[in-house]
Protein backbone atom coordinates (compact mmCIF):
# COMPACT_ATOMS: atom_id res chain seq x y z
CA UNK A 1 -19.36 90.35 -98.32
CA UNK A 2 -15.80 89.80 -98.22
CA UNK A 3 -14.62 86.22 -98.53
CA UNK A 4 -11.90 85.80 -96.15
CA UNK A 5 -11.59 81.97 -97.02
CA UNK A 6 -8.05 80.23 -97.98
CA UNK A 7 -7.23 76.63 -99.63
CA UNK A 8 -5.74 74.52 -97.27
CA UNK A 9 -3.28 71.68 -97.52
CA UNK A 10 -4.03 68.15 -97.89
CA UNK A 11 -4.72 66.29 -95.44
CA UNK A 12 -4.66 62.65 -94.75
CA UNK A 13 -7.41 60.54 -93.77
CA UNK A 14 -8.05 57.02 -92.97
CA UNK A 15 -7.21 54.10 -95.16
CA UNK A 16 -10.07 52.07 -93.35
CA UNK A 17 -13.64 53.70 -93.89
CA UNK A 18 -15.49 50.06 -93.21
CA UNK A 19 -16.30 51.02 -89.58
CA UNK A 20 -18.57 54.05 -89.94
CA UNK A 21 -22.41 52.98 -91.05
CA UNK A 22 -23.08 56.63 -93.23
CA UNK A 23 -26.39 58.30 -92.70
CA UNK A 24 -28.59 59.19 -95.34
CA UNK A 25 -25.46 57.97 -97.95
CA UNK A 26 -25.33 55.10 -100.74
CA UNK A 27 -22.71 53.83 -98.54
CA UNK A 28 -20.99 51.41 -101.24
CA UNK A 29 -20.56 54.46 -103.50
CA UNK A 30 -19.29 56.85 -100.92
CA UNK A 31 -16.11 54.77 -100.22
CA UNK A 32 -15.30 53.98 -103.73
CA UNK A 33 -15.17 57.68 -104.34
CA UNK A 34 -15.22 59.88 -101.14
CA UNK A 35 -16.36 63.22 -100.76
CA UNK A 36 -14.17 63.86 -98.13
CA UNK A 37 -13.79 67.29 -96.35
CA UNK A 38 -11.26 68.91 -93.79
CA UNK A 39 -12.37 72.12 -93.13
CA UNK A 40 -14.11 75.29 -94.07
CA UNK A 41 -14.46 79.08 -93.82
CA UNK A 42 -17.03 81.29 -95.29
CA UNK A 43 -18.67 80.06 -98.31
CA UNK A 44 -15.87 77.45 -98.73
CA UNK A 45 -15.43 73.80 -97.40
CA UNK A 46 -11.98 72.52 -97.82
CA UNK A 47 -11.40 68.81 -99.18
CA UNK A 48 -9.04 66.62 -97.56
CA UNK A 49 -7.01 66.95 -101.19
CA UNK A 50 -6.94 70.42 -100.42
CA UNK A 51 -9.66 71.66 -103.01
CA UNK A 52 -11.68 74.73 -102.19
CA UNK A 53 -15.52 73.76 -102.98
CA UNK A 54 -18.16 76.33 -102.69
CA UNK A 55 -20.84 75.80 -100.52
CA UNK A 56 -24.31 75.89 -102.33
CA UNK A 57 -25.74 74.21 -99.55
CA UNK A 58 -25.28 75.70 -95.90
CA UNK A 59 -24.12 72.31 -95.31
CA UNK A 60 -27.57 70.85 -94.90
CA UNK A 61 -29.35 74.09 -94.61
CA UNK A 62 -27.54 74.85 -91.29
CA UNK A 63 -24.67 77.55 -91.64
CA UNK A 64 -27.01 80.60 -92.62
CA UNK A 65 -23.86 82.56 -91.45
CA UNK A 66 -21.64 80.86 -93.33
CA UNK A 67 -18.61 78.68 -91.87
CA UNK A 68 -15.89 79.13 -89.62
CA UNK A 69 -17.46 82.03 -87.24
CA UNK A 70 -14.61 83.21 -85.16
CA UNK A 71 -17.22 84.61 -82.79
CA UNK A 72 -19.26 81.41 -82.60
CA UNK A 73 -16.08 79.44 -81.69
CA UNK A 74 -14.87 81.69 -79.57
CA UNK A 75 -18.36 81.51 -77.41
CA UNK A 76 -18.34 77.83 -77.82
CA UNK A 77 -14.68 77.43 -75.93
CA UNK A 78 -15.50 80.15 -73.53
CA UNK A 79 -18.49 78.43 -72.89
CA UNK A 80 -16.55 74.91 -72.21
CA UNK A 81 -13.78 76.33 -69.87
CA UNK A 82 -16.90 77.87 -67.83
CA UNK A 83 -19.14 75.55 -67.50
CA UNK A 84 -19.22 72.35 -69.64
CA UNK A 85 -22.47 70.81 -68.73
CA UNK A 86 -25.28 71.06 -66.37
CA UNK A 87 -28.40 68.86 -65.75
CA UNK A 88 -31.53 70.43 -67.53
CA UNK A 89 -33.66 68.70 -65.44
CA UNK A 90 -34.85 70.37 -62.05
CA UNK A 91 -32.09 73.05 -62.50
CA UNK A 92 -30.51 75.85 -64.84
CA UNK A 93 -27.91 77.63 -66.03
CA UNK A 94 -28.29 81.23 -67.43
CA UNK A 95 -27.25 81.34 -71.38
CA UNK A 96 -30.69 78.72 -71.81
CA UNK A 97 -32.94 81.25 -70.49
CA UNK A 98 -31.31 84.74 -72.46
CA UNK A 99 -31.25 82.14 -75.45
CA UNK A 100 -35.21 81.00 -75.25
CA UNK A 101 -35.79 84.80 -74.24
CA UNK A 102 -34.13 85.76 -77.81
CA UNK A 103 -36.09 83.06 -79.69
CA UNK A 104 -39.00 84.40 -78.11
CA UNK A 105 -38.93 87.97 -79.27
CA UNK A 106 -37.86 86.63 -82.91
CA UNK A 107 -41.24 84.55 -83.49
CA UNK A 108 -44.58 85.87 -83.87
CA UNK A 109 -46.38 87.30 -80.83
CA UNK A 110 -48.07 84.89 -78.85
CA UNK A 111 -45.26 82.07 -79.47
CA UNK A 112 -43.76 83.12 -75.77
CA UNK A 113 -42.34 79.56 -74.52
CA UNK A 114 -39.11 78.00 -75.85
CA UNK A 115 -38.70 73.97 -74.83
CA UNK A 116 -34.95 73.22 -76.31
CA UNK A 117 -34.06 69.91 -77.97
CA UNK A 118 -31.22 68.93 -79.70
CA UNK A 119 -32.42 68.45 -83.70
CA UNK A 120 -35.17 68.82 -86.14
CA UNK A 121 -36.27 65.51 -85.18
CA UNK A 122 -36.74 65.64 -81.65
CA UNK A 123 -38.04 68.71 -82.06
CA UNK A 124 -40.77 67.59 -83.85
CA UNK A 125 -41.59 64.35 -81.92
CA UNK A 126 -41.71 67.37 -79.01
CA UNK A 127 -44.26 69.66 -80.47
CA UNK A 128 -46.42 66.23 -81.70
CA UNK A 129 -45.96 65.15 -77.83
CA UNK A 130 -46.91 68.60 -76.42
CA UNK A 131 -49.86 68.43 -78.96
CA UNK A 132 -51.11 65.35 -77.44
CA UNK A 133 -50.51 66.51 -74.35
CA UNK A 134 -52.48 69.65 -73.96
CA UNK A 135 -55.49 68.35 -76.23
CA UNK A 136 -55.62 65.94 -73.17
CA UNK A 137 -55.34 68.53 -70.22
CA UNK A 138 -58.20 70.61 -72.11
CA UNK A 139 -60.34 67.42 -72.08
CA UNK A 140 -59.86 66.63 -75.42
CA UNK A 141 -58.54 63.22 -74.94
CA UNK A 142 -59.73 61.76 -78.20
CA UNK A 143 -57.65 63.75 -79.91
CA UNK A 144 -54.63 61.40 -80.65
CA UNK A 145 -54.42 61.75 -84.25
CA UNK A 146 -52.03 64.47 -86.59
CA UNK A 147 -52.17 65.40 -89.79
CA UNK A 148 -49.20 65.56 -91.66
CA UNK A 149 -48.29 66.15 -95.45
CA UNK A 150 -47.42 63.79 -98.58
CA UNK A 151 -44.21 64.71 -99.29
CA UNK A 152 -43.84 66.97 -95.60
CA UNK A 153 -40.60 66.06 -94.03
CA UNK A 154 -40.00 66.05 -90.17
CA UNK A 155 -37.11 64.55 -89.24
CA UNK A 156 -36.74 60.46 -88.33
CA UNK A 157 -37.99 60.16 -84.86
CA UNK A 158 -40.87 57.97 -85.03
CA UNK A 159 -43.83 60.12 -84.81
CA UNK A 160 -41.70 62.83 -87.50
CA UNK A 161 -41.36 59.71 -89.56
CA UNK A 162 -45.50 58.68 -89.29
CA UNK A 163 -46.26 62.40 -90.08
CA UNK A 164 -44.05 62.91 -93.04
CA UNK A 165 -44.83 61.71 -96.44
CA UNK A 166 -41.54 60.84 -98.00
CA UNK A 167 -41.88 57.53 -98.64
CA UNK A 168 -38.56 56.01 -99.21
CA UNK A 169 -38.10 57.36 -95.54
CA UNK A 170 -41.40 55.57 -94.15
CA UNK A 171 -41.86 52.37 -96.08
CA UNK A 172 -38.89 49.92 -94.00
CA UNK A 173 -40.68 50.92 -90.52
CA UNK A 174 -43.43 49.34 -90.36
CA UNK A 175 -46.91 50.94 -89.24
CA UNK A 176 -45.25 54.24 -86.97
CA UNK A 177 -47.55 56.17 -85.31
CA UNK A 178 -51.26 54.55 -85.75
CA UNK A 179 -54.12 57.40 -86.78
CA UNK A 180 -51.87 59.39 -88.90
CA UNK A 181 -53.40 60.98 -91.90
CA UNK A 182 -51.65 63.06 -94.94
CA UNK A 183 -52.87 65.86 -96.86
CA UNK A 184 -52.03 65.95 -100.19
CA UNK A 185 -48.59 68.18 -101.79
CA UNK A 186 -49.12 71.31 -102.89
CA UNK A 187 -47.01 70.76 -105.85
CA UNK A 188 -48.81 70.42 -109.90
CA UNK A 189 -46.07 70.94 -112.32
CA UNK A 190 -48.54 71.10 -114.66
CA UNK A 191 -49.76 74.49 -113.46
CA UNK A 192 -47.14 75.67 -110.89
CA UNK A 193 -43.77 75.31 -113.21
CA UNK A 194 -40.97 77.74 -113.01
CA UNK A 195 -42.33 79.37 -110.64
CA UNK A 196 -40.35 82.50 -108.80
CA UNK A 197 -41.78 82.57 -105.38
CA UNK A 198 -45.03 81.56 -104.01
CA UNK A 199 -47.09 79.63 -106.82
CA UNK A 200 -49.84 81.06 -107.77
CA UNK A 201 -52.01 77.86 -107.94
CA UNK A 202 -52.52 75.96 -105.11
CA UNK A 203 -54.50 77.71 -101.95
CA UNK A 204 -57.12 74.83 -102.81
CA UNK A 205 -54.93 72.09 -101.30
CA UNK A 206 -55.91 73.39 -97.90
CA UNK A 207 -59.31 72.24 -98.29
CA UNK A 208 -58.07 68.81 -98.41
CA UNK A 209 -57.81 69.20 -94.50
CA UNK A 210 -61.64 69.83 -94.58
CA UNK A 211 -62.38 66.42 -96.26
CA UNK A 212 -59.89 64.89 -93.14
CA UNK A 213 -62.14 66.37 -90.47
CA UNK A 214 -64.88 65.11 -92.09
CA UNK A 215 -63.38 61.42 -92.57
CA UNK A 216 -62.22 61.01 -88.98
CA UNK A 217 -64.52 63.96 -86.83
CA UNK A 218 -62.41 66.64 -85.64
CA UNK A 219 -62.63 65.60 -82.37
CA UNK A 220 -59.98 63.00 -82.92
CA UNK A 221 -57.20 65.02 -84.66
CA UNK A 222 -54.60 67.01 -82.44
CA UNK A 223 -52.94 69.35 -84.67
CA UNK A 224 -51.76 69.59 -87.84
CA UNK A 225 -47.83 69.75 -89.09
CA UNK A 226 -46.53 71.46 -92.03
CA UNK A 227 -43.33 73.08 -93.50
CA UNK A 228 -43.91 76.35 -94.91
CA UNK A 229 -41.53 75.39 -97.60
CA UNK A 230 -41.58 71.23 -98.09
CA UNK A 231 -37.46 71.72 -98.41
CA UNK A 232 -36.43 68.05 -98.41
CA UNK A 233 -38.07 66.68 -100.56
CA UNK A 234 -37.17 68.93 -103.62
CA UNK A 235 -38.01 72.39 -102.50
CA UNK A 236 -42.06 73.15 -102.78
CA UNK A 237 -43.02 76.95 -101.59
CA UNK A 238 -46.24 76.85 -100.20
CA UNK A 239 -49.05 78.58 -102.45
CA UNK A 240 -50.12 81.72 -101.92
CA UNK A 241 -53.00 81.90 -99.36
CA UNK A 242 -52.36 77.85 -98.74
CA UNK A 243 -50.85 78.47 -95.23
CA UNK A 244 -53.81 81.02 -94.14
CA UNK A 245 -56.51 78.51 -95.38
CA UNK A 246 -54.84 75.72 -93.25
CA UNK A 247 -55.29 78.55 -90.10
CA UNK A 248 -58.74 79.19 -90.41
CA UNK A 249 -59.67 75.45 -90.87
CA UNK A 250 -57.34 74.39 -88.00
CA UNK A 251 -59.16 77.77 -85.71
CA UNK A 252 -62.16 76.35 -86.88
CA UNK A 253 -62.40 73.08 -85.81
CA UNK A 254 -59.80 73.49 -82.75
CA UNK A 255 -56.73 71.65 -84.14
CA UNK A 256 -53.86 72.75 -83.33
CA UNK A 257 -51.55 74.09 -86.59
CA UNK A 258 -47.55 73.29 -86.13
CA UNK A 259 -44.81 74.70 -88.41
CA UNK A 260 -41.75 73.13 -89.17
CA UNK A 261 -39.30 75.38 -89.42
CA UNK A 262 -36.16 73.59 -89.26
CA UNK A 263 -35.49 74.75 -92.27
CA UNK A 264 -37.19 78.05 -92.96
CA UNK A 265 -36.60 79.26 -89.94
CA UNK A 266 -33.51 82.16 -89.40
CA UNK A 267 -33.72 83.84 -92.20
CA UNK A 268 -33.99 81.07 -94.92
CA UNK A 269 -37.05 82.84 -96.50
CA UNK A 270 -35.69 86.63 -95.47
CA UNK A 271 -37.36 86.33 -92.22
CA UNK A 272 -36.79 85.07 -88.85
CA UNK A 273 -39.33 82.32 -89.13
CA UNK A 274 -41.39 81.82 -92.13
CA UNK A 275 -44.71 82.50 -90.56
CA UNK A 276 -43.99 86.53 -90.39
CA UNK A 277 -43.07 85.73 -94.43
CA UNK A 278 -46.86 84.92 -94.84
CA UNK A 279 -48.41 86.71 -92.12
CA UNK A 280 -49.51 83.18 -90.63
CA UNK A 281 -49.22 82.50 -86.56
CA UNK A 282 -49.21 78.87 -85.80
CA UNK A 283 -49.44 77.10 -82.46
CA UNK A 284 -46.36 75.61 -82.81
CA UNK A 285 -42.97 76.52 -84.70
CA UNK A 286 -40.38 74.08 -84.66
CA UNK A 287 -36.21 75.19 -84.95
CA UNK A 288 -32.74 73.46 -85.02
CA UNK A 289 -30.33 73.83 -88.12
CA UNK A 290 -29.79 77.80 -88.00
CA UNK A 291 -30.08 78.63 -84.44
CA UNK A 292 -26.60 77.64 -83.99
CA UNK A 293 -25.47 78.18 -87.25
CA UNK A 294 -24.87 74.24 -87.34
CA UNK A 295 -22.25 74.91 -84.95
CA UNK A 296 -23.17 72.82 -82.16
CA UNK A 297 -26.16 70.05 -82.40
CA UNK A 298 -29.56 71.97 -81.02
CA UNK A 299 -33.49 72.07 -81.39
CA UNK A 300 -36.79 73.19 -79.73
CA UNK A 301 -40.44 74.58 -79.81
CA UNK A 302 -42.04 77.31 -79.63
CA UNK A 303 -45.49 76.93 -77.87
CA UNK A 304 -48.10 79.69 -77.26
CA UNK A 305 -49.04 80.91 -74.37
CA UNK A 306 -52.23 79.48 -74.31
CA UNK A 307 -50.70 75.74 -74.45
CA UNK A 308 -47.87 76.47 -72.23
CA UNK A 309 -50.07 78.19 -69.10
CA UNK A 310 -52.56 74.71 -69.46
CA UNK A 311 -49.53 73.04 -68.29
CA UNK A 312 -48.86 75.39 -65.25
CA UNK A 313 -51.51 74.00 -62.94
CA UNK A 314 -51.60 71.34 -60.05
CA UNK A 315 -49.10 71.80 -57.30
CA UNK A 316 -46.26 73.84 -58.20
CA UNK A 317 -43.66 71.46 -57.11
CA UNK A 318 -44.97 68.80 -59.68
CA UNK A 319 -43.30 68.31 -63.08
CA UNK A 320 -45.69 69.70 -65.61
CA UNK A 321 -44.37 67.22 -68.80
CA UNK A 322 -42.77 64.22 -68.60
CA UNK A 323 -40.38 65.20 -71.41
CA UNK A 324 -36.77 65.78 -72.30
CA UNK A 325 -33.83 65.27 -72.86
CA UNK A 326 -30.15 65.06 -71.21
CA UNK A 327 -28.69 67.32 -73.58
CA UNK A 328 -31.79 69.95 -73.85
CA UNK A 329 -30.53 73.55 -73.75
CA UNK A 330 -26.60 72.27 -73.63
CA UNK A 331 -24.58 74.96 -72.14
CA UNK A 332 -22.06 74.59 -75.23
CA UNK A 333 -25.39 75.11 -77.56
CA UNK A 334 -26.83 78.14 -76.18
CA UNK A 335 -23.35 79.94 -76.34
CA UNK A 336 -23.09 78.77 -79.79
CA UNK A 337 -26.85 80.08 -80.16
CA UNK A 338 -26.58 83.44 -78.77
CA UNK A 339 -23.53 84.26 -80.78
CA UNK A 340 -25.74 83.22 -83.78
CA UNK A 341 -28.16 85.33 -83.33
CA UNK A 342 -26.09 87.96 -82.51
CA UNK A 343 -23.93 87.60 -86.00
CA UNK A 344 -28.00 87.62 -87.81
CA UNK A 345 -28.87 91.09 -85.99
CA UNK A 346 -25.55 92.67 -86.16
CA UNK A 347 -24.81 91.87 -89.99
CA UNK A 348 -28.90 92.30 -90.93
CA UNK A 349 -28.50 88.62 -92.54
CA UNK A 350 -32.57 88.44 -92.29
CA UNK A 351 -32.73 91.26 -94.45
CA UNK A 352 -29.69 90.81 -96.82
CA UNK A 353 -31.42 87.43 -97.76
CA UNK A 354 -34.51 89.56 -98.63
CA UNK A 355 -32.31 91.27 -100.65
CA UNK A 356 -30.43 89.18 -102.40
CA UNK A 357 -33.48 86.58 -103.22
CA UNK A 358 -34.61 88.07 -106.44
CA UNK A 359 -31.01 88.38 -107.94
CA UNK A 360 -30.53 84.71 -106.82
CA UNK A 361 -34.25 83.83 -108.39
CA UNK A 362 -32.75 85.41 -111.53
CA UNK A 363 -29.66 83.77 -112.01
CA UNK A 364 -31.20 80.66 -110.93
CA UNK A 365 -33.98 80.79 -113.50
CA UNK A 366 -31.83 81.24 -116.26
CA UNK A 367 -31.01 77.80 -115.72
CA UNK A 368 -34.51 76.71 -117.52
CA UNK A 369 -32.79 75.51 -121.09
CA UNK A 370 -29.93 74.06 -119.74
CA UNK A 371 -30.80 69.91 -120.86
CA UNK A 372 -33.58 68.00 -118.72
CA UNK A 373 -34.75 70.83 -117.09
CA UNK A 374 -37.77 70.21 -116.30
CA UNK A 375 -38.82 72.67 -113.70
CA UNK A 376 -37.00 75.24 -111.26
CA UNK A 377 -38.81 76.53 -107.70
CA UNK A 378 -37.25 79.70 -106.23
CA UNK A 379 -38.16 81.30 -102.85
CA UNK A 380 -36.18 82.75 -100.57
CA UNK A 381 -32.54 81.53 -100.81
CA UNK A 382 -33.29 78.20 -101.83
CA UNK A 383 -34.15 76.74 -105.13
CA UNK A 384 -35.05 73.52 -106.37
CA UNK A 385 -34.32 72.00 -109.80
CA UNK A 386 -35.85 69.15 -111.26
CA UNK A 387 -34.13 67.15 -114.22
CA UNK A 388 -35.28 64.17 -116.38
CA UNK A 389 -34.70 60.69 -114.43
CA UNK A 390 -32.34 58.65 -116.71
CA UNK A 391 -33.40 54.76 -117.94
CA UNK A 392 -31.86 53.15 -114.94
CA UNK A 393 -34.61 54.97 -112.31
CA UNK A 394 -35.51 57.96 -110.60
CA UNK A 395 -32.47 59.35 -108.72
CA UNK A 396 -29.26 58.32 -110.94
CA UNK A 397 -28.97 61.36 -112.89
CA UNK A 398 -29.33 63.28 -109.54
CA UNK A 399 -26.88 61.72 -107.70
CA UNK A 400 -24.40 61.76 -110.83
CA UNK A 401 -24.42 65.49 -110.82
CA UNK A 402 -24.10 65.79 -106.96
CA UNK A 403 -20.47 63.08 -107.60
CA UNK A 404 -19.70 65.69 -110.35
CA UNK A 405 -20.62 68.75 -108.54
CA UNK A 406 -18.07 68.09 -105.82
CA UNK A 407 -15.12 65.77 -107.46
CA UNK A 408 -15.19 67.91 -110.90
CA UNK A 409 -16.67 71.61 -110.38
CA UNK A 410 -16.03 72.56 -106.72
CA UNK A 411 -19.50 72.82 -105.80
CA UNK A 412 -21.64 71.50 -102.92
CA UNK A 413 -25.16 70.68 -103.39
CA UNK A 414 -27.88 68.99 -102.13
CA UNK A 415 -30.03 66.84 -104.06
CA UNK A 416 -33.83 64.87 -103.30
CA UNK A 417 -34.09 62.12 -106.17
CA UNK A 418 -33.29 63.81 -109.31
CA UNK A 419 -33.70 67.71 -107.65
CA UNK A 420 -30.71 69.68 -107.09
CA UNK A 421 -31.37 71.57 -104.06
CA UNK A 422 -29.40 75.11 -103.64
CA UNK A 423 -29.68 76.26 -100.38
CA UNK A 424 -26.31 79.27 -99.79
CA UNK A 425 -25.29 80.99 -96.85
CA UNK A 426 -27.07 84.28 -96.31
CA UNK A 427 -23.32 85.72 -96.84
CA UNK A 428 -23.31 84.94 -100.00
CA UNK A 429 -22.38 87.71 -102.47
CA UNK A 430 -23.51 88.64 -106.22
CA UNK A 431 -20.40 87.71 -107.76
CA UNK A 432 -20.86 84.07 -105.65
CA UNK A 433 -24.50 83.67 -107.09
CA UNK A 434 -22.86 83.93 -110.75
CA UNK A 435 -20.62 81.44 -109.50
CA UNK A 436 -22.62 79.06 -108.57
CA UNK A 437 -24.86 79.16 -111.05
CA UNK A 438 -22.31 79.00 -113.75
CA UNK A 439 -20.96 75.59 -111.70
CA UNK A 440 -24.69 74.32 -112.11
CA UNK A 441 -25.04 74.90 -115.42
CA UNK A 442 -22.18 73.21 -115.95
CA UNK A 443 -22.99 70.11 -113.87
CA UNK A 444 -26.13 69.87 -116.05
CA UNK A 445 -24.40 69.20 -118.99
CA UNK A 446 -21.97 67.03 -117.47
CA UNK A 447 -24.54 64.77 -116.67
CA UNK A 448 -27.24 65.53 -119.77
């Protein structure tokens, strides 16, 4: 795909960066040596010293399409001169309902019902919420407690951040959500390294859930969230036959099963959602990141049917959930949304990541004897490499290479401890894989 992408000039920033508390960021590092950027176009960001870096990220797994969309900025400003904002609450506007009508027809049949947010993390506090919810209205009121994942990732609301299993992101916040439980990873090194794809080892971990049930009685768990591919915490595919096994035991003992897809979903894994990748149809999908290319801020659900019609009863001029938010299904969103997914169907991006993702598993893999390798996970168009933690602690030697990536080898990654994450736009181009990959290999060393 042609790379229409030019260097830009430098640009001047501000001499004072006291007054803006990073997220995520080892904030004393960042402003002795800024990674600062002013624009970008394609697979390119632009640095404010007028550097072209390539983006082996998506940004944070956002711009599937790549950056600088004129038709996703076009629809954005359009979409502010027409109408700039309207209360989602008790009235409408039309782009939110062609939009969740669009998501709709994307996910697996039976996932009808589109409730909009505005990130991964409300979008998972939503479907944990909903989960409650309609366990209650079926008369299943004892069912207050999820199931989340050691090492699972959902975002930093407060119930994301009781489910997940990250635990630098859990352990200053006290006791969460109370009743949350964690199955085990899916990862073993041992037997799962270098693996291209789904591991073969590791349906078992499923069966964990069964030993869960039988610790707190199934009639006290509400549903179960996982990622189909544990992304931030170092890239983990989920085992083949792992996801199916956590179906049946979920059908079984009626739990409801939530994906996280904030991530996988929009093509990510060469589908439009994960779940059609492995043939798997949960109750619950979670979005953001994608949908909008990571254009404009935006999240949601997808319920079933079944969940969504429990909701529809009582008198029809009573609200059915007491839940939302101001900004849910922003008008500026669901342009930004719509021209999306128009730029994924008209450019098959779904299908040029399926493609492209055993060229990119290649190159990536070659990577193995580059120094401290210790293991590389490839599925899809992401890939996760582990390297050797230095003397000081776990995470130095990552974060080096992530300083060096950008300041010495014009290359954005991401990284989780000492695992570079690659994670391209679904644009990206043969040549651009060799690219990248020869920038990584290089980074290694630089910090071997």
């Amino acid at each position: 795909m042609l790379d229409k992408s030019k260097p830009t000039s430098a640009v001047n920033v501000p001499n004072d960066l006291e007054a803006f508390w990073m997220p995520f960021t080892a904030n004393r590092a960042f402003k002795r040596a800024p990674k600062m950027i002013a624009g970008a176009k394609d697979m390119h960001y632009f640095t404010t010293d007028g550097r072209k870096i390539i983006d082996a990220a998506s940004g944070m797994w956002c711009s599937n399409a790549g950056h600088g969309r004129d038709q996703i900025s076009a629809a954005i400003a359009a979409q502010a001169e027409e109408l700039d904002f309207s209360p989602p609450f008790q009235f409408g506007q039309p782009k939110a309902f062609e939009l969740a009508s669009r998501i709709a027809d994307l996910a697996p049949a039976g996932l009808d019902h589109v409730f909009f947010c505005n990130s991964g993390s409300e979008a998972a506090d939503t479907a944990l919420k909903i989960a409650m919810a309609w366990q209650q209205i079926r008369g299943q009121g004892s069912r207050t407690r999820f199931i989340g994942r050691e090492r699972g990732y959902h975002g930093v609301g407060f119930g994301g951040t009781a489910v997940g299993g990250i635990g630098n992101n859990r352990k200053m916040f006290g006791t969460l959500l109370n009743g949350v439980d964690h199955l085990p990873a899916t990862y073993d090194r041992d037997k799962q390294a270098f693996s291209k794809g789904e591991p073969e080892y590791g349906a078992h971990f499923a069966d964990a859930l069964e030993g869960l049930v039988n610790l707190h009685g199934a009639n006290t768990i509400a549903a179960v969230i996982v990622e189909p591919m544990a992304g931030s915490t170092g890239v983990l595919p989920a085992p083949k036959g792992y996801l199916k096994r956590l179906r049946e035991i979920t059908k079984k003992h009626g739990i409801l099963l939530i994906f996280d897809e904030v991530i996988t979903g929009y093509g990510r894994l060469g589908f439009p959602f994960a779940a059609e990748r492995y043939g798997v149809t949960p109750d619950m999908i979670t979005f953001a990141k994608g949908v909008t290319n990571g254009a404009v801020p935006m999240g949601g659900v997808i319920a079933s049917s079944e969940i969504h019609d429990a909701f529809m009863t009582g008198p029809d001029y009573a609200v059915e959930l007491f839940h939302g938010y101001t900004y849910s299904a922003h008008p500026l969103a669901c342009a930004a949304g719509l021209a999306t997914l128009d730029i994924y169907r008209d450019e098959k991006l779904f299908e040029r990541a399926n493609a492209l993702e055993p060229k990119f598993a290649d190159a990536v893999l070659s990577l193995k004897s580059e120094p401290n390798v210790l293991d590389i996970r490839t599925v899809g168009l992401t890939a996760g490499i582990d390297l050797a933690p230095v003397g000081e602690g776990p995470g130095k030697r990552g974060f080096e290479a992530m300083n060096s990536a950008f300041h010495d080898h014009d290359l954005m990654l991401r990284i989780a401890g000492d695992t570079l994450a690659l994670t391209p736009p679904l644009i990206m181009s043969d040549d651009q894989i060799g690219e990248i990959v020869d920038k990584v290999a290089k980074v290694i060393r630089a910090v071997a």
